[in-house]
N, C-alpha and C. Protein backbone atom coordinates (compact mmCIF):
# COMPACT_ATOMS: atom_id res chain seq x y z
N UNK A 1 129.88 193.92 399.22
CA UNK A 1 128.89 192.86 399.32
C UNK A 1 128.13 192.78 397.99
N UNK A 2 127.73 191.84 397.80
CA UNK A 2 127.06 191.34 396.01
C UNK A 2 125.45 192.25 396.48
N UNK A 3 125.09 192.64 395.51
CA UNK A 3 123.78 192.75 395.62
C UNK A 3 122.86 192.02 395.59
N UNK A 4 121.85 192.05 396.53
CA UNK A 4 120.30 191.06 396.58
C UNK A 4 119.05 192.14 396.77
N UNK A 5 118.27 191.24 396.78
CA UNK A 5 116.84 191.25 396.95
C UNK A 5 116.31 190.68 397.83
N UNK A 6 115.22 191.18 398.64
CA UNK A 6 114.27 190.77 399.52
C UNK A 6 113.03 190.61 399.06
N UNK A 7 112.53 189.24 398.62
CA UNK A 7 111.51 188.71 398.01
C UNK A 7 110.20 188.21 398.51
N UNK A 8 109.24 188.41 398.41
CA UNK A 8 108.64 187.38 399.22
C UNK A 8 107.85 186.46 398.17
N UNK A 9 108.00 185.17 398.43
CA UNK A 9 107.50 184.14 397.14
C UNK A 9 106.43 183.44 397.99
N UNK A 10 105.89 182.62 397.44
CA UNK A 10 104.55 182.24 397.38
C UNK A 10 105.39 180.69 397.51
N UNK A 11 104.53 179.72 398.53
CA UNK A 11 105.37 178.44 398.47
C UNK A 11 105.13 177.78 396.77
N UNK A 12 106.26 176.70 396.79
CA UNK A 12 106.26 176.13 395.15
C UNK A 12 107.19 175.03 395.49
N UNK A 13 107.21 174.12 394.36
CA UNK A 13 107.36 172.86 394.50
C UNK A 13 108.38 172.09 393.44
N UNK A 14 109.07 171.77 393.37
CA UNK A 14 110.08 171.37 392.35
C UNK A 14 110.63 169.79 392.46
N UNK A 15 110.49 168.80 391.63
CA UNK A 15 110.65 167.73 391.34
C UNK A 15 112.02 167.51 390.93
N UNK A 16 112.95 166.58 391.15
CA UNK A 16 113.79 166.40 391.20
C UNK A 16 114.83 165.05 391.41
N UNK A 17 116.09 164.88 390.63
CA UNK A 17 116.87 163.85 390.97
C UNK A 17 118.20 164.28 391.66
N UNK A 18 118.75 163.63 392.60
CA UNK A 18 119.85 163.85 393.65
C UNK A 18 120.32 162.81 393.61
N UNK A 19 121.50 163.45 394.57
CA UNK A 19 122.98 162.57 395.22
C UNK A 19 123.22 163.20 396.57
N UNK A 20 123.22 162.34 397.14
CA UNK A 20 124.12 163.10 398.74
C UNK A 20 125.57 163.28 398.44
N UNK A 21 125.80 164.48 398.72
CA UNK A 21 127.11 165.04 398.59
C UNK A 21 128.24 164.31 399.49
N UNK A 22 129.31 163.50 399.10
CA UNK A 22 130.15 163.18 400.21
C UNK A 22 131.89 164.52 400.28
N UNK A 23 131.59 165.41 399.45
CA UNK A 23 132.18 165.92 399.94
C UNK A 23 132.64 167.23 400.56
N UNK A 24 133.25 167.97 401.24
CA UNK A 24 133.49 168.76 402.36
C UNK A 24 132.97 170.06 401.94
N UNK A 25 131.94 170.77 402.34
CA UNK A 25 131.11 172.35 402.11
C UNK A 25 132.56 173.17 401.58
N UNK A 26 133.64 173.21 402.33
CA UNK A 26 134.77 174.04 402.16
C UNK A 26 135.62 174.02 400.75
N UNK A 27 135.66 172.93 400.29
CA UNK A 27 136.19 172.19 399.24
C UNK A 27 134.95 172.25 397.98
N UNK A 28 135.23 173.61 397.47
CA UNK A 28 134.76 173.93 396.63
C UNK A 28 134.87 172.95 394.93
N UNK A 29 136.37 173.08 394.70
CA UNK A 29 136.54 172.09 393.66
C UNK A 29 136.25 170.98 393.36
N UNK A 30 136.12 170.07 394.86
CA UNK A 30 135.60 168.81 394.85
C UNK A 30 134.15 168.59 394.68
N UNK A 31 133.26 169.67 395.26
CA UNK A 31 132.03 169.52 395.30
C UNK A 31 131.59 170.06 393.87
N UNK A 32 132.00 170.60 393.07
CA UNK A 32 132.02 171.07 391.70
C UNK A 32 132.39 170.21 390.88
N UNK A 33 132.98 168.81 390.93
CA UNK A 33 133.65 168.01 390.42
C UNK A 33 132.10 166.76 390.45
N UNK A 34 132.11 166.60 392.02
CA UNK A 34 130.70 166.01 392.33
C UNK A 34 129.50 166.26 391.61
N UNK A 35 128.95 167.32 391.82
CA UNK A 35 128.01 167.84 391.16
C UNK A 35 128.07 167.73 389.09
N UNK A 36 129.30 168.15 388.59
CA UNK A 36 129.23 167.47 387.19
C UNK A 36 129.30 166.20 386.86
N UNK A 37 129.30 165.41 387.71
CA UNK A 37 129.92 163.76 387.61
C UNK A 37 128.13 163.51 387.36
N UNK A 38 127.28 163.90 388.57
CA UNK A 38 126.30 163.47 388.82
C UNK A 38 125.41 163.93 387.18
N UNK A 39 125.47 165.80 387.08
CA UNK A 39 124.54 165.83 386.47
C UNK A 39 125.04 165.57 384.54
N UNK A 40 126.47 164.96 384.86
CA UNK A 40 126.65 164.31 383.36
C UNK A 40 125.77 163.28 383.12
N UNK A 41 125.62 162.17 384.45
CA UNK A 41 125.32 160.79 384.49
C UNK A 41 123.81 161.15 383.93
N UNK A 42 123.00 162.43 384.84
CA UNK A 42 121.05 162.85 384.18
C UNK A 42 121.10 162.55 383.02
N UNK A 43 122.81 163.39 382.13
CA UNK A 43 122.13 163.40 380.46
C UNK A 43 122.53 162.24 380.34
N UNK A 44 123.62 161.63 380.65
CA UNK A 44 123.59 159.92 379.55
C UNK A 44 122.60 159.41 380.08
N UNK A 45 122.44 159.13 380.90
CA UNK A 45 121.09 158.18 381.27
C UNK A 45 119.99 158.32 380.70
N UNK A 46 119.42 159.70 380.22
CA UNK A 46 118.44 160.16 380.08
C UNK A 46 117.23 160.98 380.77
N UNK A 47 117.27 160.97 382.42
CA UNK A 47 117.08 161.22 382.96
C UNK A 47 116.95 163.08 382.98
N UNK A 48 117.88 163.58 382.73
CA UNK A 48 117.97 164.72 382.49
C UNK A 48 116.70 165.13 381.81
N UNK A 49 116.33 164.70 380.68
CA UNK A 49 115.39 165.12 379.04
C UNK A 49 113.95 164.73 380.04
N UNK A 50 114.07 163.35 381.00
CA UNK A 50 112.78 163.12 380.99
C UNK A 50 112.42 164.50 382.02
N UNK A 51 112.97 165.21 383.04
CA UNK A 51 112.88 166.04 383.58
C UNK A 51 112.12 167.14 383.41
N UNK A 52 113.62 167.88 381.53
CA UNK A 52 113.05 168.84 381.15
C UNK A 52 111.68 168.44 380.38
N UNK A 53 111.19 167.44 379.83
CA UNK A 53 109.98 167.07 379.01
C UNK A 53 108.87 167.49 380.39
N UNK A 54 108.90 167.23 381.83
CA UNK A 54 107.69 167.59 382.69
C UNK A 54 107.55 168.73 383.22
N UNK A 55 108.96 169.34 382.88
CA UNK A 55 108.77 170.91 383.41
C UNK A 55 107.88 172.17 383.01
N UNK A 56 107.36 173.01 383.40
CA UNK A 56 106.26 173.88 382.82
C UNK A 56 106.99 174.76 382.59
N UNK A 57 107.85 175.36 382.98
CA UNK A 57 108.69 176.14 382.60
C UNK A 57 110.28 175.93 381.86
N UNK A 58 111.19 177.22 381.18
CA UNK A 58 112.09 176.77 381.12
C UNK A 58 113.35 176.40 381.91
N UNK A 59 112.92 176.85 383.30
CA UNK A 59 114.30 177.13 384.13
C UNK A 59 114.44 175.55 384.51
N UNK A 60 115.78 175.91 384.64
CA UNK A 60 116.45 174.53 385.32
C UNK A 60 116.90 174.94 386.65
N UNK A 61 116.85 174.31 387.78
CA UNK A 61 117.00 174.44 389.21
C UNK A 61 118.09 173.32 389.67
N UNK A 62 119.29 173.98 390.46
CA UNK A 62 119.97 173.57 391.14
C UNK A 62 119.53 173.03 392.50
N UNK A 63 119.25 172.60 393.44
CA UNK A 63 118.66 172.40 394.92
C UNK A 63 119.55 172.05 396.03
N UNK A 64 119.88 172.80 396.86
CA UNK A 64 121.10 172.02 398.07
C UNK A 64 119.92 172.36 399.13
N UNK A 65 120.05 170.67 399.71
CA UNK A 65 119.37 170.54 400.83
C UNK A 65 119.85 169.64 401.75
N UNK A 66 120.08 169.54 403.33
CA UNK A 66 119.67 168.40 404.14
C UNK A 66 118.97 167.50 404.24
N UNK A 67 119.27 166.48 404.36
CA UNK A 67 117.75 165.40 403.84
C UNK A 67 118.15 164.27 404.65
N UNK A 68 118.08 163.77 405.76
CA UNK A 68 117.68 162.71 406.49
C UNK A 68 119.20 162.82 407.21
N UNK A 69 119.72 163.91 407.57
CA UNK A 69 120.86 164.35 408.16
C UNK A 69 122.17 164.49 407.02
N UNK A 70 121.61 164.62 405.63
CA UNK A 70 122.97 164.52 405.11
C UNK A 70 122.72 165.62 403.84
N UNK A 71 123.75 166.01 403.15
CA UNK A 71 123.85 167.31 402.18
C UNK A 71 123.26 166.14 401.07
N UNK A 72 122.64 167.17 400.37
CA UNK A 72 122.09 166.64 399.27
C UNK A 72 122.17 167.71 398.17
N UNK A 73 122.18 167.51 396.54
CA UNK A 73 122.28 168.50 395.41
C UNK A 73 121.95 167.83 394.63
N UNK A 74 120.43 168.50 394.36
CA UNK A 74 119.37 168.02 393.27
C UNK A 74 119.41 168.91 391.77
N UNK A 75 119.21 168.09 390.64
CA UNK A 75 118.49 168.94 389.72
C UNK A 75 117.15 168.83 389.42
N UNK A 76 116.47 170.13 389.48
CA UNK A 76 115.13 169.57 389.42
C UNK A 76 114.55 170.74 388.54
N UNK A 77 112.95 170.80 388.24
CA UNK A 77 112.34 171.63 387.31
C UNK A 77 110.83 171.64 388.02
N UNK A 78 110.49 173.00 387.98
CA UNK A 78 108.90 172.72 388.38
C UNK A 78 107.89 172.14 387.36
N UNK A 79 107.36 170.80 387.99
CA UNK A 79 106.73 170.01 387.06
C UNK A 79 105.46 170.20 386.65
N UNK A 80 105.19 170.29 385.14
CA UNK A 80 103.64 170.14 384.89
C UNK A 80 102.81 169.00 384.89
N UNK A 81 104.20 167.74 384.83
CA UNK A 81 103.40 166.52 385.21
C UNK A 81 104.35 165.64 385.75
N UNK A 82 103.83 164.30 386.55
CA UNK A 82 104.67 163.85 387.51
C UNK A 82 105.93 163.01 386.80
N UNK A 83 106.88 162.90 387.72
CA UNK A 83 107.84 162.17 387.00
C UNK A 83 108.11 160.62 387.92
N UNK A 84 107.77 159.58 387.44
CA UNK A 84 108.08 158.78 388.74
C UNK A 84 108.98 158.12 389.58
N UNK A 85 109.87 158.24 388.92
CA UNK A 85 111.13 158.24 389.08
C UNK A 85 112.04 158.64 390.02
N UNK A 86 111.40 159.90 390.08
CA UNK A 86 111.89 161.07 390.88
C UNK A 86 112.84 160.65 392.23
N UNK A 87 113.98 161.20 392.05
CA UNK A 87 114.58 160.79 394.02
C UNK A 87 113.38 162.30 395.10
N UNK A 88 112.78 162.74 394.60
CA UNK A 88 112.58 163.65 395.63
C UNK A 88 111.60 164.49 394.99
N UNK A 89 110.41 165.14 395.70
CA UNK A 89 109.97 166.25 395.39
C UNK A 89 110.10 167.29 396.44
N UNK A 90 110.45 168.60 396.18
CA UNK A 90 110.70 168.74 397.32
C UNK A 90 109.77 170.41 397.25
N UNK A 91 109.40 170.48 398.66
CA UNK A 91 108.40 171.94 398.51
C UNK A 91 109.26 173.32 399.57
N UNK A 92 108.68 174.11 398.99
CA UNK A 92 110.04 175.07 399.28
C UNK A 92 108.38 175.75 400.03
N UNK A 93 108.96 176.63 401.51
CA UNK A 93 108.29 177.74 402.14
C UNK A 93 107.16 178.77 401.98
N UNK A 94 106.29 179.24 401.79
CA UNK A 94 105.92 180.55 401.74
C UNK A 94 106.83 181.43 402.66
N UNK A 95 107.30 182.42 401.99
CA UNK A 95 108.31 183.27 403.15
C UNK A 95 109.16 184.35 402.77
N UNK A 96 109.69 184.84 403.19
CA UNK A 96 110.69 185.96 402.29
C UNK A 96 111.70 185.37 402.24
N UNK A 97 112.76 185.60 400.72
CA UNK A 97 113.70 185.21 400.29
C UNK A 97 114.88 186.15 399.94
N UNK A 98 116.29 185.80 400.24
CA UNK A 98 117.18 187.02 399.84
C UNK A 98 117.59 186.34 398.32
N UNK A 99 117.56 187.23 397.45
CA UNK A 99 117.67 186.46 396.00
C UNK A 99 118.39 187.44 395.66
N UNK A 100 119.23 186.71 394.81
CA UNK A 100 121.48 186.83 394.23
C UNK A 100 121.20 186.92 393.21
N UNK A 101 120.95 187.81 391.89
CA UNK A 101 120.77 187.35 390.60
C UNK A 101 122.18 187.52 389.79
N UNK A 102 122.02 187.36 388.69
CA UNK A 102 123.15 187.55 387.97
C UNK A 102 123.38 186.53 386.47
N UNK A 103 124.00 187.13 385.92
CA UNK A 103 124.59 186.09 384.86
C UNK A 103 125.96 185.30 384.61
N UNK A 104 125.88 184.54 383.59
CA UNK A 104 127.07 183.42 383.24
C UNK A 104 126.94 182.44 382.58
N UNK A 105 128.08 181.65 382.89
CA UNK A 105 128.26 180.84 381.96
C UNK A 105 127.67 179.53 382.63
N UNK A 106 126.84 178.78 381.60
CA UNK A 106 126.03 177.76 382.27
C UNK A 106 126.05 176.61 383.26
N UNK A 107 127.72 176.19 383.14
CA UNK A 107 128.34 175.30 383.53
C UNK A 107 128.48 175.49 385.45
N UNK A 108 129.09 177.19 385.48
CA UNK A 108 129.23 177.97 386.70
C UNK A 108 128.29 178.53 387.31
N UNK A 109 127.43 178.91 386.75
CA UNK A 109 126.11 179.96 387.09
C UNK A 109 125.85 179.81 388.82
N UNK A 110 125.23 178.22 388.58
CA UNK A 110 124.91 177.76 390.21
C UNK A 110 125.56 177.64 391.30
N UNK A 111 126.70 177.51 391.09
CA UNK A 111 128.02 177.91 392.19
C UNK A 111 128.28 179.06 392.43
N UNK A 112 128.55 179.67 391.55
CA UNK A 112 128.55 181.17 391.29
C UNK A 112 127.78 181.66 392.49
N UNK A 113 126.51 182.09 392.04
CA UNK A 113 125.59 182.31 392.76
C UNK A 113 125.19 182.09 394.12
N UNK A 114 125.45 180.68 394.43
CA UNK A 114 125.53 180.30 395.86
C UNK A 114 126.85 180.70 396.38
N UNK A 115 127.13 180.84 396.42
CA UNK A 115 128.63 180.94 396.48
C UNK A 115 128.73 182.57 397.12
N UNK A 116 128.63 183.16 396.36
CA UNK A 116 128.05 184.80 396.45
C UNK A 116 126.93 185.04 397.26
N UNK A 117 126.01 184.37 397.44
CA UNK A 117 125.25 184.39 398.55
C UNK A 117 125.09 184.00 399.94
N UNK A 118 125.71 182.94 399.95
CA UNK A 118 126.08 182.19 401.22
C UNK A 118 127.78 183.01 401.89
N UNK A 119 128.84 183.58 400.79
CA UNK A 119 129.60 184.15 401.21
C UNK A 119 130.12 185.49 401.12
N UNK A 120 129.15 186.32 400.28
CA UNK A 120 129.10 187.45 400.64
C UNK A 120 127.88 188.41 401.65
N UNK A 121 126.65 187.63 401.00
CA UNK A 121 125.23 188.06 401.31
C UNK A 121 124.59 187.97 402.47
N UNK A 122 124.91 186.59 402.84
CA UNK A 122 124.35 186.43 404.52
C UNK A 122 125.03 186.22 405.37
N UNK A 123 126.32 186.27 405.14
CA UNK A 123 127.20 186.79 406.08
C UNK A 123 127.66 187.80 406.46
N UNK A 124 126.84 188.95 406.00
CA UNK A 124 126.93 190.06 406.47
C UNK A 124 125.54 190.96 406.28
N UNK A 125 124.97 190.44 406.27
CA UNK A 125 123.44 190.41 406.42
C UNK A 125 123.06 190.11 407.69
N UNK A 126 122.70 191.74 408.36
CA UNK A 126 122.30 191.55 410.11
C UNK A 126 121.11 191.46 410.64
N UNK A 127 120.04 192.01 410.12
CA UNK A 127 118.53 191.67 410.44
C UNK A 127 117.86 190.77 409.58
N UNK A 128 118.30 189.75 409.03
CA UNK A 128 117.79 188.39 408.55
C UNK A 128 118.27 186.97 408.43
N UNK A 129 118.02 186.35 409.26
CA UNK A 129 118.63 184.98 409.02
C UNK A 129 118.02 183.95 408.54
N UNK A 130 118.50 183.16 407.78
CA UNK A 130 118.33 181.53 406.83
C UNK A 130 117.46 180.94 408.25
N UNK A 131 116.59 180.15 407.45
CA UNK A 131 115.29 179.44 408.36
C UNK A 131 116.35 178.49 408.04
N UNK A 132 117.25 177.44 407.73
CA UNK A 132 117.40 176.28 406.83
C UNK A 132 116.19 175.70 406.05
N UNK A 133 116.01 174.53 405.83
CA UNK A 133 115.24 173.95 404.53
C UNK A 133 116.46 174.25 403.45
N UNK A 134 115.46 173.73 402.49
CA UNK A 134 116.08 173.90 400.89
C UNK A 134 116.28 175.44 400.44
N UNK A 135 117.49 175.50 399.52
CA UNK A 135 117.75 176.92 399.07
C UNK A 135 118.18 176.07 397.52
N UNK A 136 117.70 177.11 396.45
CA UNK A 136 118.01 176.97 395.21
C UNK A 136 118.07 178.29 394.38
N UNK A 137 118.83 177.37 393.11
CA UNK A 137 119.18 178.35 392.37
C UNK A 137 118.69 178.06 390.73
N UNK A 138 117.99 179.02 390.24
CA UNK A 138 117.74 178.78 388.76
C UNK A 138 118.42 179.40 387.87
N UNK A 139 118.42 178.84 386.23
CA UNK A 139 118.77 179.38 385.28
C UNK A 139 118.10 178.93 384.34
N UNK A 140 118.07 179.92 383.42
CA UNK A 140 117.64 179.80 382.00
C UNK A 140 118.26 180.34 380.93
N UNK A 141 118.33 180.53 379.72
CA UNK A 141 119.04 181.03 378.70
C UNK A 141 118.81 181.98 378.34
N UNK A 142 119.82 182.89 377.90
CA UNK A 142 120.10 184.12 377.61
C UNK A 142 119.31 184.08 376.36
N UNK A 143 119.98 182.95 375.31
CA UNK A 143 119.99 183.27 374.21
C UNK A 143 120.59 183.57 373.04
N UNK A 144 122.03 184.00 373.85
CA UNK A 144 123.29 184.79 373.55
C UNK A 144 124.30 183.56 374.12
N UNK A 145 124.05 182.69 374.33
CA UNK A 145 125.30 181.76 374.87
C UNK A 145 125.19 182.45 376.55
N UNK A 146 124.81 182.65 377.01
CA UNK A 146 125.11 183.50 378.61
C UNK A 146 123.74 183.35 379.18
N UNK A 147 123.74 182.89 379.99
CA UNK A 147 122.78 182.41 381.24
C UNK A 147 122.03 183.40 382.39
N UNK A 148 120.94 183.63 382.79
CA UNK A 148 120.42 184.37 383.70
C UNK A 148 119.81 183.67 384.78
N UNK A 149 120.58 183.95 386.06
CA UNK A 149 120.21 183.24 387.15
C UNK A 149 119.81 184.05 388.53
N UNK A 150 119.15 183.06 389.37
CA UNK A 150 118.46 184.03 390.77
C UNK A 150 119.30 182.38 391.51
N UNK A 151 119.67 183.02 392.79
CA UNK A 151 119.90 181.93 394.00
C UNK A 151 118.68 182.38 395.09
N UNK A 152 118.01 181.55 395.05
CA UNK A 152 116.91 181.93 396.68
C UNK A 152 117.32 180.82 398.06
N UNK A 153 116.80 181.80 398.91
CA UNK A 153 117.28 181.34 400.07
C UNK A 153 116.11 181.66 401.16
N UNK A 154 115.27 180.83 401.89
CA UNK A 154 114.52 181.12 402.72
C UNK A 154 115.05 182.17 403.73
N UNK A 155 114.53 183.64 404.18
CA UNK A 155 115.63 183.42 405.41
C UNK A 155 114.04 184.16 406.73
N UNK A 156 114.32 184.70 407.83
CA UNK A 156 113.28 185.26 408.97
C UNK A 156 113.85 186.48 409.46
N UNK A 157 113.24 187.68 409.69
CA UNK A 157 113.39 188.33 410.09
C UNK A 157 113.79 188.49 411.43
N UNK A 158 115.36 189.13 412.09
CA UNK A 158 115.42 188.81 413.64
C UNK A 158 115.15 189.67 414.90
């Protein structure tokens, strides 16, 4: 099993642009295909820059959520000032979190990570289960070309 952490975070809030995912949780390649289509379109558009310009920090955040019955995968940044634009702000729990860290390559990091968490971590993880809501994943730069990332995941003690 990957190693985690049992966190407890303080609720927080992350601003963000999305797409509802149309395709299948199982179908990894496709939804990886999805997800770069979308967050190529942030940088040509521009959208991307106006993001990182409101963020207070440097991390960049991945976001998979449910949202009006349907999968959704945001990029978003915690904002120091509003963006208006925005498809979503979305506020994450006060609560304990099982958090996946690790490194990579920037492109993979966020799959990676979820990926490893959702299929090694809490599926075999017996006294805590996922509240649902939003679960995300950050990264920031190494420095070195190589990326440092956390996946969080709300989950409750059973």
């Amino acid at each position: 099993m990957a190693n985690y952490t049992l966190d407890h975070k303080k609720s927080f809030t992350l601003i963000a642009y999305g797409f509802s995912i149309q395709s299948n949780f199982q179908d990894m390649p496709a939804m990886q295909k999805e997800k770069t289509e979308f967050w190529d379109k942030l940088k040509a558009d521009g959208r991307f820059n106006k993001l990182k310009n409101a963020a207070k920090d440097d991390r960049e955040w991945s976001v998979n959520e449910v949202y009006q019955g349907k999968p959704w995968n945001y990029f978003a940044v915690e904002a120091g000032k509003s963006v208006g634009d925005a498809t979503r702000i979305i506020e994450f729990p006060e609560s304990e979190y099982i958090v996946v860290a690790g490194n990579g390559d920037k492109e993979t990091l966020f799959d990676q990570l979820t990926y490893r968490a959702f299929g090694e971590v809490l599926a075999q993880i017996t006294d805590y289960a996922y509240i649902g809501g939003p679960n995300a994943t950050y990264r920031k730069d190494n420095g070195d070309g190589t990326f440092y990332g956390e996946f969080w995941v709300p989950v409750v003690k059973k």
